[in-house]
C-alpha atoms as a PDB file:
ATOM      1  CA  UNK A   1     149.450  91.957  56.727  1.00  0.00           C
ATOM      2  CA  UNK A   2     150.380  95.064  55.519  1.00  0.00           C
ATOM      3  CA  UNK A   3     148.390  95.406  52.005  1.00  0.00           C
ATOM      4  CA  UNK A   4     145.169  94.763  53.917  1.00  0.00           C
ATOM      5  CA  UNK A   5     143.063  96.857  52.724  1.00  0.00           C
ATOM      6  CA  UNK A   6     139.466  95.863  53.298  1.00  0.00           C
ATOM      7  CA  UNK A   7     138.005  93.737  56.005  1.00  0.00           C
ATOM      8  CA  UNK A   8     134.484  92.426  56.148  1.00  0.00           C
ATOM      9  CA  UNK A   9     133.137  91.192  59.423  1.00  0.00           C
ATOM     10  CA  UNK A  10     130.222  88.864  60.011  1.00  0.00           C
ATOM     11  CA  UNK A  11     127.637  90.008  62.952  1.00  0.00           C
ATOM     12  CA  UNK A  12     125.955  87.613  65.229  1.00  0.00           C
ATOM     13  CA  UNK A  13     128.928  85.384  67.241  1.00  0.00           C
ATOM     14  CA  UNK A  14     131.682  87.526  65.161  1.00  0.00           C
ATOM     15  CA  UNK A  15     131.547  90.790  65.879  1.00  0.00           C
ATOM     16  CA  UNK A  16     128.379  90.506  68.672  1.00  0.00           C
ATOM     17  CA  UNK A  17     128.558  87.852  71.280  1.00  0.00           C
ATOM     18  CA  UNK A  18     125.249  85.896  70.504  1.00  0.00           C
ATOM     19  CA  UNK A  19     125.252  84.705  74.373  1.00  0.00           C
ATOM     20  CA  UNK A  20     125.540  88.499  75.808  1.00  0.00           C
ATOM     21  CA  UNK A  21     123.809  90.390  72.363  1.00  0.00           C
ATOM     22  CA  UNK A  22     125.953  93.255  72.006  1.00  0.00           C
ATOM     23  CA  UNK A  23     129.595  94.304  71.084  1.00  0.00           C
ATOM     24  CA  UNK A  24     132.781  94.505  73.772  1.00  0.00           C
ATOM     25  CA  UNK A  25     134.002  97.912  73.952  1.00  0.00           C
ATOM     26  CA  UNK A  26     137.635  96.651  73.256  1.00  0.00           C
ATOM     27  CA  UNK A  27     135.769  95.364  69.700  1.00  0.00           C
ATOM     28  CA  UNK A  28     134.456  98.781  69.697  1.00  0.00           C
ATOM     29  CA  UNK A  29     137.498 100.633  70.036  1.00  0.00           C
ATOM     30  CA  UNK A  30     139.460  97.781  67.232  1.00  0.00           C
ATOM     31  CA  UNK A  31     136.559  99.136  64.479  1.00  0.00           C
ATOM     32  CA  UNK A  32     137.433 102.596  65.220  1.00  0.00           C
ATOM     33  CA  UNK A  33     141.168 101.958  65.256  1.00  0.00           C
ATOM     34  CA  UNK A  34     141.248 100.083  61.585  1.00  0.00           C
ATOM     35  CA  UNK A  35     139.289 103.383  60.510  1.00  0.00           C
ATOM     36  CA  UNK A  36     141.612 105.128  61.498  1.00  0.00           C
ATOM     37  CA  UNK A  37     144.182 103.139  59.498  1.00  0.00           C
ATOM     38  CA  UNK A  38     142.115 103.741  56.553  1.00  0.00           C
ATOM     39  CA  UNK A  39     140.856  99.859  56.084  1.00  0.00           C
ATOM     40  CA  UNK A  40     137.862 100.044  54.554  1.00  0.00           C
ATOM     41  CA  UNK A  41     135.163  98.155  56.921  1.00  0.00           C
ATOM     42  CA  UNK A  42     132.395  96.035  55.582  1.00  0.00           C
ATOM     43  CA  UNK A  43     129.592  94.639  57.493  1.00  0.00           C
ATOM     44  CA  UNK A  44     128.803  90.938  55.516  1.00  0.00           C
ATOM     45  CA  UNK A  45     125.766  89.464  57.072  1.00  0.00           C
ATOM     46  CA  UNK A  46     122.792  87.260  56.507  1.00  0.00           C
ATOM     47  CA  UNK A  47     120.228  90.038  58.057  1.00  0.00           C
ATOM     48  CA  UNK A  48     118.393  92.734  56.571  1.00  0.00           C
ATOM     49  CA  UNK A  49     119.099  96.191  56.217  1.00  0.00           C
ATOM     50  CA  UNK A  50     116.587  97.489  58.500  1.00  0.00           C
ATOM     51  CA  UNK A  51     118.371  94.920  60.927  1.00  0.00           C
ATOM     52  CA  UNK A  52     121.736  96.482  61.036  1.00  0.00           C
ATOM     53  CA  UNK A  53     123.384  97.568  64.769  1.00  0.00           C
ATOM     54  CA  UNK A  54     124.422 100.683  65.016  1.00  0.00           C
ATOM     55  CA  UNK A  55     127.855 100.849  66.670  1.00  0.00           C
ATOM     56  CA  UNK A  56     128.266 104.077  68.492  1.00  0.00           C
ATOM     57  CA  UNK A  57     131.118 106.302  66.423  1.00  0.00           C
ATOM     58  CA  UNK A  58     131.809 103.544  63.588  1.00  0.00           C
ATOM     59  CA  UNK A  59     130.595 104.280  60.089  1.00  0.00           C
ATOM     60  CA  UNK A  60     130.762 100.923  58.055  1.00  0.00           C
ATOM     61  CA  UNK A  61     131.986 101.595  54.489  1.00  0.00           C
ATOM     62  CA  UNK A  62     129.882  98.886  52.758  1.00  0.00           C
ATOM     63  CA  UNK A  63     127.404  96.711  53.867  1.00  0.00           C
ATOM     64  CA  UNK A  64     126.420  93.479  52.298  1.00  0.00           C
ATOM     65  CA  UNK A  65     123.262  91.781  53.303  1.00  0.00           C
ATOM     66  CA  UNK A  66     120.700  89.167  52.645  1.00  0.00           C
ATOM     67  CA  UNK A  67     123.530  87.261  53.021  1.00  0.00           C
ATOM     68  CA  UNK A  68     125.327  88.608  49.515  1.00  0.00           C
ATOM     69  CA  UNK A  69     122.051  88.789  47.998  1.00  0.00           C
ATOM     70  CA  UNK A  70     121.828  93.049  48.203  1.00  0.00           C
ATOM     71  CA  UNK A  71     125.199  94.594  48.579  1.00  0.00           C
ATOM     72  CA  UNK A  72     124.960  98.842  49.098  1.00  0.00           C
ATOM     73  CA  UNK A  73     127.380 101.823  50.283  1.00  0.00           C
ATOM     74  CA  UNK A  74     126.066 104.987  51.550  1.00  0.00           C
ATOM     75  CA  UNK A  75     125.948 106.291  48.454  1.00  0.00           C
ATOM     76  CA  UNK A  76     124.587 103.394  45.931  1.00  0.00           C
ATOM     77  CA  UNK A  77     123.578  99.874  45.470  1.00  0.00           C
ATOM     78  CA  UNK A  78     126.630  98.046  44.422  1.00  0.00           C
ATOM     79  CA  UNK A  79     124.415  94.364  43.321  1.00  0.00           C
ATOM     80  CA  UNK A  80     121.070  93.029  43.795  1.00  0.00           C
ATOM     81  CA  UNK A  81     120.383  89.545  43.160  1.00  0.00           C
ATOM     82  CA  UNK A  82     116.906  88.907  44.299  1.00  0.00           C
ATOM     83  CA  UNK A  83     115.122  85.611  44.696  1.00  0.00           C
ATOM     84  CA  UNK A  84     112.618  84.358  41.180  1.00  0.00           C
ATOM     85  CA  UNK A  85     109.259  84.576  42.595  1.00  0.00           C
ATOM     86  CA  UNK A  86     108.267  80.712  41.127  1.00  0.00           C
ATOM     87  CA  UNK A  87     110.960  79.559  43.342  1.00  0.00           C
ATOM     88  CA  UNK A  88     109.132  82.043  46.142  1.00  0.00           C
ATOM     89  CA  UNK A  89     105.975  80.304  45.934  1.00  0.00           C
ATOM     90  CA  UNK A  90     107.313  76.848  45.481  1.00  0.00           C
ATOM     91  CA  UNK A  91     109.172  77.294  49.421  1.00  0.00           C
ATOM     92  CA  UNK A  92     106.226  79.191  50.834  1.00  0.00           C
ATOM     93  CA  UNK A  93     103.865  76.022  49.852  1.00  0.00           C
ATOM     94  CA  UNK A  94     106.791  73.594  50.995  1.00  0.00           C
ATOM     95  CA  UNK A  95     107.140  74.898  54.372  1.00  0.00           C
ATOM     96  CA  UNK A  96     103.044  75.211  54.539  1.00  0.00           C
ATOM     97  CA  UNK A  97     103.232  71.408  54.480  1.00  0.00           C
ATOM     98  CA  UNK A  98     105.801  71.464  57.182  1.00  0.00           C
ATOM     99  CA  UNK A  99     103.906  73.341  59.724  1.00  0.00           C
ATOM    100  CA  UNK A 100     106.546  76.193  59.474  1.00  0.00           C
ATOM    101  CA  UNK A 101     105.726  80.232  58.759  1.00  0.00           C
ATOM    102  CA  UNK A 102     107.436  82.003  56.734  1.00  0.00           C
ATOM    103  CA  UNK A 103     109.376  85.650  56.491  1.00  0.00           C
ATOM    104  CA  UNK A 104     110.039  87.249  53.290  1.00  0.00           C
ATOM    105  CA  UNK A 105     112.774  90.599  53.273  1.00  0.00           C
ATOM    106  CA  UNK A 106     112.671  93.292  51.065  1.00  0.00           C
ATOM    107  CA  UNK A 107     115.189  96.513  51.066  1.00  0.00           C
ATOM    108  CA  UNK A 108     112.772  97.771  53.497  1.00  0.00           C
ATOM    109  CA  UNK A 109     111.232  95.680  55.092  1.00  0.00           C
ATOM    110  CA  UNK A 110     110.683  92.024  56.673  1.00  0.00           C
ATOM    111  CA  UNK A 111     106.947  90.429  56.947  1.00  0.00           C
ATOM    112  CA  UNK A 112     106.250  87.029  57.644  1.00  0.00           C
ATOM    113  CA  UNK A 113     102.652  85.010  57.335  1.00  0.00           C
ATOM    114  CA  UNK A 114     102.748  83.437  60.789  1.00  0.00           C
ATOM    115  CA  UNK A 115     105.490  82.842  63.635  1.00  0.00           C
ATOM    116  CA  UNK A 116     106.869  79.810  65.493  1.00  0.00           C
ATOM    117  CA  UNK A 117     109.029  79.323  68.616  1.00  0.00           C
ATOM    118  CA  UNK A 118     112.386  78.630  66.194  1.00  0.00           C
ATOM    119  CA  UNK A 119     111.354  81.917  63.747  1.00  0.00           C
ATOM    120  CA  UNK A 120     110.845  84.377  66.893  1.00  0.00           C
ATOM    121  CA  UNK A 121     113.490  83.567  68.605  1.00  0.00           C
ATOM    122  CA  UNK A 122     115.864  83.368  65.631  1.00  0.00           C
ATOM    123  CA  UNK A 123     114.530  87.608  65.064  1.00  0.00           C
ATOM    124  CA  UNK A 124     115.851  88.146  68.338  1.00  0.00           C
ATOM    125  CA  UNK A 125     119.219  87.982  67.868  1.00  0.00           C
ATOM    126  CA  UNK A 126     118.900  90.877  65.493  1.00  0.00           C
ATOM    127  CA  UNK A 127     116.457  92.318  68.863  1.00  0.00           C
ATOM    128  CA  UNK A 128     113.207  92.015  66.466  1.00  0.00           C
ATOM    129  CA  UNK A 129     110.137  90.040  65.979  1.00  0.00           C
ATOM    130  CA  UNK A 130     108.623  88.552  62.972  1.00  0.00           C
ATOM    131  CA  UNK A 131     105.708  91.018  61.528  1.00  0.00           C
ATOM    132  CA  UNK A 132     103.087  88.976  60.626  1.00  0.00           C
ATOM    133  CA  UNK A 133     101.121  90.866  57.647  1.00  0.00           C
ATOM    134  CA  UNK A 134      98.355  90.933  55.659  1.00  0.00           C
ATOM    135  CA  UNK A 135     100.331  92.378  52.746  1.00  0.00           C
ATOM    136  CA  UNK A 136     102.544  88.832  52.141  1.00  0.00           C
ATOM    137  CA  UNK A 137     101.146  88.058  49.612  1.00  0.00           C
ATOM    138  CA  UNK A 138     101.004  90.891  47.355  1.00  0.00           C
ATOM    139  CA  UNK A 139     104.294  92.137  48.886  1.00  0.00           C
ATOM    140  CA  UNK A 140     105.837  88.566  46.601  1.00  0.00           C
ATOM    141  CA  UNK A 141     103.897  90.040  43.780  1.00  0.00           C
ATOM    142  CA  UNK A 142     104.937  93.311  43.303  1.00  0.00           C
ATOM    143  CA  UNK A 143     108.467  93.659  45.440  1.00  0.00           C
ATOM    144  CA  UNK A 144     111.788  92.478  45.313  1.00  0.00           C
ATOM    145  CA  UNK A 145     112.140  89.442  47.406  1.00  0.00           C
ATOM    146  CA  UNK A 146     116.280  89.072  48.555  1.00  0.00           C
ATOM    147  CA  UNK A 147     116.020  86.732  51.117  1.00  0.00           C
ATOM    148  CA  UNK A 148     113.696  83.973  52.856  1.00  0.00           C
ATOM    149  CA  UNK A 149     113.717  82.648  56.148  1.00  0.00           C
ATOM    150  CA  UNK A 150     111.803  80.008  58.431  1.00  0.00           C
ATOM    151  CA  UNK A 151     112.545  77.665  61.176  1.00  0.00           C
ATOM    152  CA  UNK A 152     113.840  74.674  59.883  1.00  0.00           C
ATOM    153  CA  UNK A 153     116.355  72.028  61.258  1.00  0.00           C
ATOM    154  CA  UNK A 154     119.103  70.108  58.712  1.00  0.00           C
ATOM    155  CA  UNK A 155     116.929  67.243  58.472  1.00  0.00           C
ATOM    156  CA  UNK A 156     114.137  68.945  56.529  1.00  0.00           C
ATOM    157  CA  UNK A 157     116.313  70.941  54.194  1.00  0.00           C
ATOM    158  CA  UNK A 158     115.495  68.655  51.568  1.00  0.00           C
ATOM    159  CA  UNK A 159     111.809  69.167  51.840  1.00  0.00           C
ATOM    160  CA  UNK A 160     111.891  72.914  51.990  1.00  0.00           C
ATOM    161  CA  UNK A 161     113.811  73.409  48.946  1.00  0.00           C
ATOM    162  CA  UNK A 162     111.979  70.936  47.009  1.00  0.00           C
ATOM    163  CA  UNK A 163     110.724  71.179  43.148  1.00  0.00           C
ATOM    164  CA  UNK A 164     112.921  74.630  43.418  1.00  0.00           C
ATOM    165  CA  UNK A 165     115.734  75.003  40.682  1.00  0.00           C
ATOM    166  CA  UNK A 166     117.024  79.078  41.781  1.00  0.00           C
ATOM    167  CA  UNK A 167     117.162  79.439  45.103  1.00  0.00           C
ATOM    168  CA  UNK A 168     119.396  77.321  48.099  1.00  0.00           C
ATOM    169  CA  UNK A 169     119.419  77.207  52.123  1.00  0.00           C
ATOM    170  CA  UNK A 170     122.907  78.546  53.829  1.00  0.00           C
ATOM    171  CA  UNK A 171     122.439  79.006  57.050  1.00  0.00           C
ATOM    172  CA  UNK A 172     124.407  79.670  60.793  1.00  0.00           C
ATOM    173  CA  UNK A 173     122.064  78.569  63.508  1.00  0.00           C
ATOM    174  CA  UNK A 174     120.692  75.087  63.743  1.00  0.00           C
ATOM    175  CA  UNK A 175     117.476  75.865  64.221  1.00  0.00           C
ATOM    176  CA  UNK A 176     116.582  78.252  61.551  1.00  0.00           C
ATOM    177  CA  UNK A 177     117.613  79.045  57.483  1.00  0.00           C
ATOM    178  CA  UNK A 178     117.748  82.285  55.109  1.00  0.00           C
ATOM    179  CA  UNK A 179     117.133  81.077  51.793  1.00  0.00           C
ATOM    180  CA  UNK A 180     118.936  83.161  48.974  1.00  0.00           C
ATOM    181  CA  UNK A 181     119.485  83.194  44.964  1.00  0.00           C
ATOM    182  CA  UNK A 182     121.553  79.660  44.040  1.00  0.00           C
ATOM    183  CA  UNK A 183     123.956  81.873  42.204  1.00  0.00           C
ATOM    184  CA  UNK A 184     124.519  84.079  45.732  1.00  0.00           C
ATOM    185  CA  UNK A 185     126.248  83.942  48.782  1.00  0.00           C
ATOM    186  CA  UNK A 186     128.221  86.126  50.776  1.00  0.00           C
ATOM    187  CA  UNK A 187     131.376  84.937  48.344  1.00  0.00           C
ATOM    188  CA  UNK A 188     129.391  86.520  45.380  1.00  0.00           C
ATOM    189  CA  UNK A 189     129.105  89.505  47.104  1.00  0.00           C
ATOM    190  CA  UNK A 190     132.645  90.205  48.502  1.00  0.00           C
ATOM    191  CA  UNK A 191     133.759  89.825  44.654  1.00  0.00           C
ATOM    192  CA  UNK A 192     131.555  92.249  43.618  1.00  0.00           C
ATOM    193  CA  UNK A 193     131.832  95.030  46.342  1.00  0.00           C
ATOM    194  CA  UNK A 194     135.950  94.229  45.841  1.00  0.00           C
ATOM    195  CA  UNK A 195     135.822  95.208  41.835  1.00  0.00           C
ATOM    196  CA  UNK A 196     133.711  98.205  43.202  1.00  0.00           C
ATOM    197  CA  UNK A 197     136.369  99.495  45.179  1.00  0.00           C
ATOM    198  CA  UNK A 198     139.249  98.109  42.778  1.00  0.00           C
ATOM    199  CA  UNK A 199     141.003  95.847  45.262  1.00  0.00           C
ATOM    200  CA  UNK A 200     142.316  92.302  44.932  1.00  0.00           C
ATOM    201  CA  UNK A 201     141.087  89.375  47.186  1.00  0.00           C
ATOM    202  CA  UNK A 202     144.581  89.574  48.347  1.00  0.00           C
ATOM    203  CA  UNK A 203     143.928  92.988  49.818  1.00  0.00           C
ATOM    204  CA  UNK A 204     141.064  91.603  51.211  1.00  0.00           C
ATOM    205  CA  UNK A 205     140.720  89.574  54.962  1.00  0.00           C
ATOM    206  CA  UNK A 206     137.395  88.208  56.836  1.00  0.00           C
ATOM    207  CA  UNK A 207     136.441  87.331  60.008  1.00  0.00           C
ATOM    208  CA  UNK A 208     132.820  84.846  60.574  1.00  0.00           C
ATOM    209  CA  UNK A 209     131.695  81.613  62.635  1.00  0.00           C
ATOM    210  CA  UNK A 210     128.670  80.304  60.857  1.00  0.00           C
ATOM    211  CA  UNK A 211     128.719  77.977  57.817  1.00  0.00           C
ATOM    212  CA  UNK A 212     126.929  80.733  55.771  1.00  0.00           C
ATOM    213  CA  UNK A 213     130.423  81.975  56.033  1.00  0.00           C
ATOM    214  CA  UNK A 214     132.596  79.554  54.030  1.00  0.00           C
ATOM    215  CA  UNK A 215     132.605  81.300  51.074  1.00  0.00           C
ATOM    216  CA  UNK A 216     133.059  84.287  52.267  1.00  0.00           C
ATOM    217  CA  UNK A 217     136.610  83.156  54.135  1.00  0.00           C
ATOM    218  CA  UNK A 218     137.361  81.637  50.372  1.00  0.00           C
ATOM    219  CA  UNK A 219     136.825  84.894  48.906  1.00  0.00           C
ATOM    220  CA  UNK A 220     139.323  86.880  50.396  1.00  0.00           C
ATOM    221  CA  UNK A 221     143.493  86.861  51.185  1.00  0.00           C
ATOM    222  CA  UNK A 222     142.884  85.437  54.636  1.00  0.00           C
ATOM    223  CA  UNK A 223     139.687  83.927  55.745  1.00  0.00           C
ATOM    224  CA  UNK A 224     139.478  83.931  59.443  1.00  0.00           C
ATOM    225  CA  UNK A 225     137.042  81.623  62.363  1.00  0.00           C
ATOM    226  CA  UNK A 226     136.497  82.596  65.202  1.00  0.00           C
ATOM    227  CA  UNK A 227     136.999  79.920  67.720  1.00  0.00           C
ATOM    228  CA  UNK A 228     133.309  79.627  68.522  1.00  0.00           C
ATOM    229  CA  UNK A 229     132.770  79.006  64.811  1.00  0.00           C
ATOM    230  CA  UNK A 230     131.160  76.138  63.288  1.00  0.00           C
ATOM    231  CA  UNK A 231     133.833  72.599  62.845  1.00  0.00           C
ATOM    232  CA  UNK A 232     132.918  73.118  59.072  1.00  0.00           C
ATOM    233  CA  UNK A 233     134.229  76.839  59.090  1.00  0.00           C
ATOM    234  CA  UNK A 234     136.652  76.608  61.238  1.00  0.00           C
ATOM    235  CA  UNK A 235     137.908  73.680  58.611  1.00  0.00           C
ATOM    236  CA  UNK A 236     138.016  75.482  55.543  1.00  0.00           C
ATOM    237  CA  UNK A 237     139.522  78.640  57.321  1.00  0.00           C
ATOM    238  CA  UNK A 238     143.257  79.976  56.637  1.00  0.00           C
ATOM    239  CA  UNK A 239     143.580  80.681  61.040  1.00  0.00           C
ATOM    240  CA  UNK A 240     141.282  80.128  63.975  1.00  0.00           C
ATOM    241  CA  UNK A 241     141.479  82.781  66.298  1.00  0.00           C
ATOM    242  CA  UNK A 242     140.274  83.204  69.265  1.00  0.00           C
ATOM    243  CA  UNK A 243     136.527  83.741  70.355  1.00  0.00           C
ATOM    244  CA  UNK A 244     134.000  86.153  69.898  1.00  0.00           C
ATOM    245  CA  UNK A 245     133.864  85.990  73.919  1.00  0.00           C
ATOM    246  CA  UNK A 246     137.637  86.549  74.297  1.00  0.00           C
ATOM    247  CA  UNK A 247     137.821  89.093  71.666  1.00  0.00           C
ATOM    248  CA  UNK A 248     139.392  87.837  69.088  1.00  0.00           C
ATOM    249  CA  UNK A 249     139.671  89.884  66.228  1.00  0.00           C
ATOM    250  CA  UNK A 250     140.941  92.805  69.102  1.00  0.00           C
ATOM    251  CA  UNK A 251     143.981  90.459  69.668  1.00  0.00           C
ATOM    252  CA  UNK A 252     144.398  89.135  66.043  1.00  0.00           C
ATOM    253  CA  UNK A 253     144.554  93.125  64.787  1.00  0.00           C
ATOM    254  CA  UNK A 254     147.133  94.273  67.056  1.00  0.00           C
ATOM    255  CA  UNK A 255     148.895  90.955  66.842  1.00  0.00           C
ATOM    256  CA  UNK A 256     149.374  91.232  62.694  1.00  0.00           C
ATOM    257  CA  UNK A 257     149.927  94.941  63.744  1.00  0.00           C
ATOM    258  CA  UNK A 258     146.859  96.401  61.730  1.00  0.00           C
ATOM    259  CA  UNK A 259     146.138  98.504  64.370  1.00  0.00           C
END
């Protein structure tokens, strides 16, 4: 793994243990050891970008967020792909019938019109809480919308997306969804921050555990699950390495000698 030239690392149960809530130091010291081999690091994540960690000492090259939907560098927006506000409106009334709130993301900020047990705990692994506003509905009006999200289990999928024709669920927790553009993903937005830098998927390796990581791991040289990764990720992956818990990606890095 020589050529590797860009990795892009999914948060919650990749590079933070969702059980403990915070990165090992040996993952710590790994991020600052690829920098130091001049890998460009991206973070590639279904949260916002007010919902970023800051890792002590590691400066992420590119982020993309809203799972794909809003990709950025320090210096620029690389692709937005926001959500059509019909298809907004249709989910918000949807998941009214369900009994489930809803919270909508900007660029800069999250709101939500109510909270349930599965939405507040679901902000917590990001160490937030949904903001319940008065401004919802004019925020859908007049902003950007990249990225929905309620509590919602697999077996009302069907009803939340209904009579909707642009947007789709992906999600990584079983109690919970983000709800992004149908033509996003995190595997739209690797291409695009890739032809920003000029690199090849081939130059290109991930690491994830949810299923709103498949095609990211099919987007890149080397798709990677982490051993406490979802069957259906961990079945479309190139490897399996070992857990977020164990750390993993510290022992697959100095195994494949990239650091």
């Amino acid at each position: 793994m020589k050529d590797v030239k860009i990795i892009f690392f999914d948060i919650d149960g990749t590079l933070i243990d969702m059980n403990k809530r915070q990165i090992s130091e040996k993952m710590l010291d790994t991020l600052k050891a690829l920098k130091k081999q001049n890998i460009l690091l991206c973070i590639a994540t279904g949260r916002s970008p007010i919902a970023l960690p800051h890792f002590e000492d590691v400066d992420f090259d590119a982020f993309l967020t809203f799972n794909g939907s809003y990709c950025y560098n320090q210096k620029e927006s690389i692709y937005e792909n926001p959500i059509p506000q019909k298809d907004i409106e249709q989910i918000i009334e949807n998941s009214q019938n369900l009994g489930r709130p809803v919270a909508i993301a900007t660029k800069n900020m999250t709101i939500a019109n109510g909270k349930d047990t599965d939405l507040i705990e679901y902000f917590s692994f990001a160490h937030q809480e949904p903001i319940v506003s008065k401004d919802f509905d004019s925020t859908i009006q007049n902003e950007k919308i990249y990225q929905l999200m309620l509590g919602s289990r697999k077996d009302d999928y069907e009803k939340v997306m209904n009579n909707t024709t642009d947007s789709k669920i992906t999600a990584w927790w079983n109690r919970a969804v983000d709800i992004i553009p149908a033509n996003g993903g995190k595997g739209i937005g690797i291409s695009k921050i890739l032809d920003y830098y000029g690199l090849d998927k081939s130059q290109a390796i991930a690491f994830g555990d949810g299923n709103n990581d498949i095609e990211m791991l099919k987007a890149v040289g080397w798709g990677l699950a982490m051993n406490n990764a979802s069957d259906d990720l961990k079945a479309i992956a190139n490897e399996v390495i070992g857990s977020v818990s164990d750390d993993g990606i510290h022992k697959f890095c100095v195994a494949n000698d990239l650091i």
